[in-house]
C-alpha atoms as a PDB file:
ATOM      1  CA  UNK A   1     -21.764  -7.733  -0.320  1.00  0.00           C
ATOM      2  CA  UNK A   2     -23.966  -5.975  -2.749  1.00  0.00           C
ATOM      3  CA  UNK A   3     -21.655  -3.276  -3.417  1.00  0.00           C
ATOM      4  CA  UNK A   4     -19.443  -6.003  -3.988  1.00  0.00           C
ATOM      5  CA  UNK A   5     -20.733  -7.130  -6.229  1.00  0.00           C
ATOM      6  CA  UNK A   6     -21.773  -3.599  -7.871  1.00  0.00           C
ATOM      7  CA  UNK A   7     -18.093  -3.225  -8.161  1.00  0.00           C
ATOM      8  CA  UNK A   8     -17.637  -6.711 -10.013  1.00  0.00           C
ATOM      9  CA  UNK A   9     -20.574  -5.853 -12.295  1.00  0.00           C
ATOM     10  CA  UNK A  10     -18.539  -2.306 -13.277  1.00  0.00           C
ATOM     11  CA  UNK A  11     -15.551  -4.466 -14.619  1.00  0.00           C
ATOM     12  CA  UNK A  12     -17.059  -7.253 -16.063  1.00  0.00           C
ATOM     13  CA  UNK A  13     -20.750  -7.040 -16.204  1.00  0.00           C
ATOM     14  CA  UNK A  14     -22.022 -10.369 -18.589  1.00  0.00           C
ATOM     15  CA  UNK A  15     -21.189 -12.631 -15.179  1.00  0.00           C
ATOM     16  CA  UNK A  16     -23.216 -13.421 -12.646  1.00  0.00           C
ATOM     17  CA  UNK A  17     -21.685 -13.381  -9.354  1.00  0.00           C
ATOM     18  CA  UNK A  18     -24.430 -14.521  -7.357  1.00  0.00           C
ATOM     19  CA  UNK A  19     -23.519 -18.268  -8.899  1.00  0.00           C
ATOM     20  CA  UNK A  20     -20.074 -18.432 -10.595  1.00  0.00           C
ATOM     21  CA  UNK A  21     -17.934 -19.742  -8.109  1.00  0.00           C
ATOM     22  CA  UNK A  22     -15.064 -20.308 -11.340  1.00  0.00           C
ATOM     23  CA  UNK A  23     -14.194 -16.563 -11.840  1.00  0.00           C
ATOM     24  CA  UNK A  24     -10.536 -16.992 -12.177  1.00  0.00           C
ATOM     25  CA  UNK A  25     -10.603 -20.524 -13.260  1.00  0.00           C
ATOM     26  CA  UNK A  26     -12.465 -19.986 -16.150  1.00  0.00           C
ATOM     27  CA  UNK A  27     -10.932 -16.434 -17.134  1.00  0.00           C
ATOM     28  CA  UNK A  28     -13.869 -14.450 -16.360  1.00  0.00           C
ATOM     29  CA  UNK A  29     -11.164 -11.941 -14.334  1.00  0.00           C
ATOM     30  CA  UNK A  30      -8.389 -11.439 -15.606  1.00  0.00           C
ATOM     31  CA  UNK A  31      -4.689 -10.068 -14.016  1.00  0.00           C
ATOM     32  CA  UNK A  32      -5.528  -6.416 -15.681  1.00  0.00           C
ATOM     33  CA  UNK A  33      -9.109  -6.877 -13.849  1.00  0.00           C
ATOM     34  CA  UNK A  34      -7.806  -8.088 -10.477  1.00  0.00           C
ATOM     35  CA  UNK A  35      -5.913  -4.981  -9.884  1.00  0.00           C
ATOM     36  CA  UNK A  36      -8.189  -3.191 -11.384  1.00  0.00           C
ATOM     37  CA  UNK A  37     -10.503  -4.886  -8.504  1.00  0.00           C
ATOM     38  CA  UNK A  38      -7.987  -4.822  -5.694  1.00  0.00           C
ATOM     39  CA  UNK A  39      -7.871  -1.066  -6.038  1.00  0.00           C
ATOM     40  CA  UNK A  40     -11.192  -0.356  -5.671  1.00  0.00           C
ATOM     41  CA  UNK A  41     -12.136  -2.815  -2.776  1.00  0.00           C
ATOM     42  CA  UNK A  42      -9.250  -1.142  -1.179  1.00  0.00           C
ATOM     43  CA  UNK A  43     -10.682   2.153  -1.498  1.00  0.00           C
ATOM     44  CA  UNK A  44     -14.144   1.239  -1.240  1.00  0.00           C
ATOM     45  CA  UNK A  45     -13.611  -0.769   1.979  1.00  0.00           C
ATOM     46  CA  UNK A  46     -10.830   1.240   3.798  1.00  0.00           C
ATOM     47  CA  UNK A  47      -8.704  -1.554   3.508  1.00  0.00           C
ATOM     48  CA  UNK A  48      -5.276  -3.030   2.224  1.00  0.00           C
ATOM     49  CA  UNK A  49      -5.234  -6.587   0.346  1.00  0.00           C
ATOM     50  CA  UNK A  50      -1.720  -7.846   0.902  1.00  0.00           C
ATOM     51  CA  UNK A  51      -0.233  -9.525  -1.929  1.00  0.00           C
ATOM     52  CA  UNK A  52      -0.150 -12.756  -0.114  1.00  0.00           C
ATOM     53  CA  UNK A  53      -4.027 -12.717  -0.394  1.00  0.00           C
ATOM     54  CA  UNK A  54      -4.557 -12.407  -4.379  1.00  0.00           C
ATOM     55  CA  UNK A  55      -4.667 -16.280  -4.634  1.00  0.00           C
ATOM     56  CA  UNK A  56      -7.451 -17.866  -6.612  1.00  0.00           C
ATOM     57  CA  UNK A  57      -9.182 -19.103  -3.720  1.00  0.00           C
ATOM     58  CA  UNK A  58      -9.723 -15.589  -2.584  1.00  0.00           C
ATOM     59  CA  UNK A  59     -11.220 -14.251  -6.237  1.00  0.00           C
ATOM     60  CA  UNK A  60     -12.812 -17.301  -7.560  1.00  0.00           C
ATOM     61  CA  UNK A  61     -16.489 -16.071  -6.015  1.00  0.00           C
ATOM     62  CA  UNK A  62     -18.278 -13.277  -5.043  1.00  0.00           C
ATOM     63  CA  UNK A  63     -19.076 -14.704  -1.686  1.00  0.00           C
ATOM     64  CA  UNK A  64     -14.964 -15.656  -1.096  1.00  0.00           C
ATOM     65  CA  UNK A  65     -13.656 -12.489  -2.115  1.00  0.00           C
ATOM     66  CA  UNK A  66     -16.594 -10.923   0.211  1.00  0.00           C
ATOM     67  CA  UNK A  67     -15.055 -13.527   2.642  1.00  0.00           C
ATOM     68  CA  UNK A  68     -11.200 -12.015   2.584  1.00  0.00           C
ATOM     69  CA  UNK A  69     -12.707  -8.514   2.751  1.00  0.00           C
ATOM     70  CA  UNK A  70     -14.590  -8.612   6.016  1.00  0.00           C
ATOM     71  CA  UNK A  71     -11.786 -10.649   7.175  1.00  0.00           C
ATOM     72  CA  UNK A  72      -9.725  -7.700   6.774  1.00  0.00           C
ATOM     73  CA  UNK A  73     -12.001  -4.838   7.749  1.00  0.00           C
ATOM     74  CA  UNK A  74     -12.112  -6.639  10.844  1.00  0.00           C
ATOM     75  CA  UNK A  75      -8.041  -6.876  11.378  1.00  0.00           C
END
């Protein structure tokens, strides 16, 4: 989780993840910074994000999107 939220802090550092549980809601990520994110998690986490997983509910927190990636480093 920490790099996690490392890589959050590279794209858009004035949030704090540990608490914001509105990142999408509120426009704190946007579409340019999801992909941006997707990318990296990907090749940070030797993953793949389908598309059917960038929904809000995965992004909207630190701790969900942390959520959706060790569901799918365990797959």
């Amino acid at each position: 989780m920490e790099r996690l939220i490392e890589i959050l802090e590279e794209i858009q550092p004035e949030v704090d993840y540990a608490t914001c549980t509105t990142l999408i809601d509120d426009h704190y990520l946007d579409s340019l910074a999801i992909l941006s994110l997707v990318a990296q998690l990907e090749d940070e986490f030797d993953i793949s994000i389908p598309a059917t997983q960038i929904i809000p509910a995965n992004f909207n927190s630190a701790q969900s999107l942390w959520n959706m990636v060790s569901r799918l480093m365990d797959e």
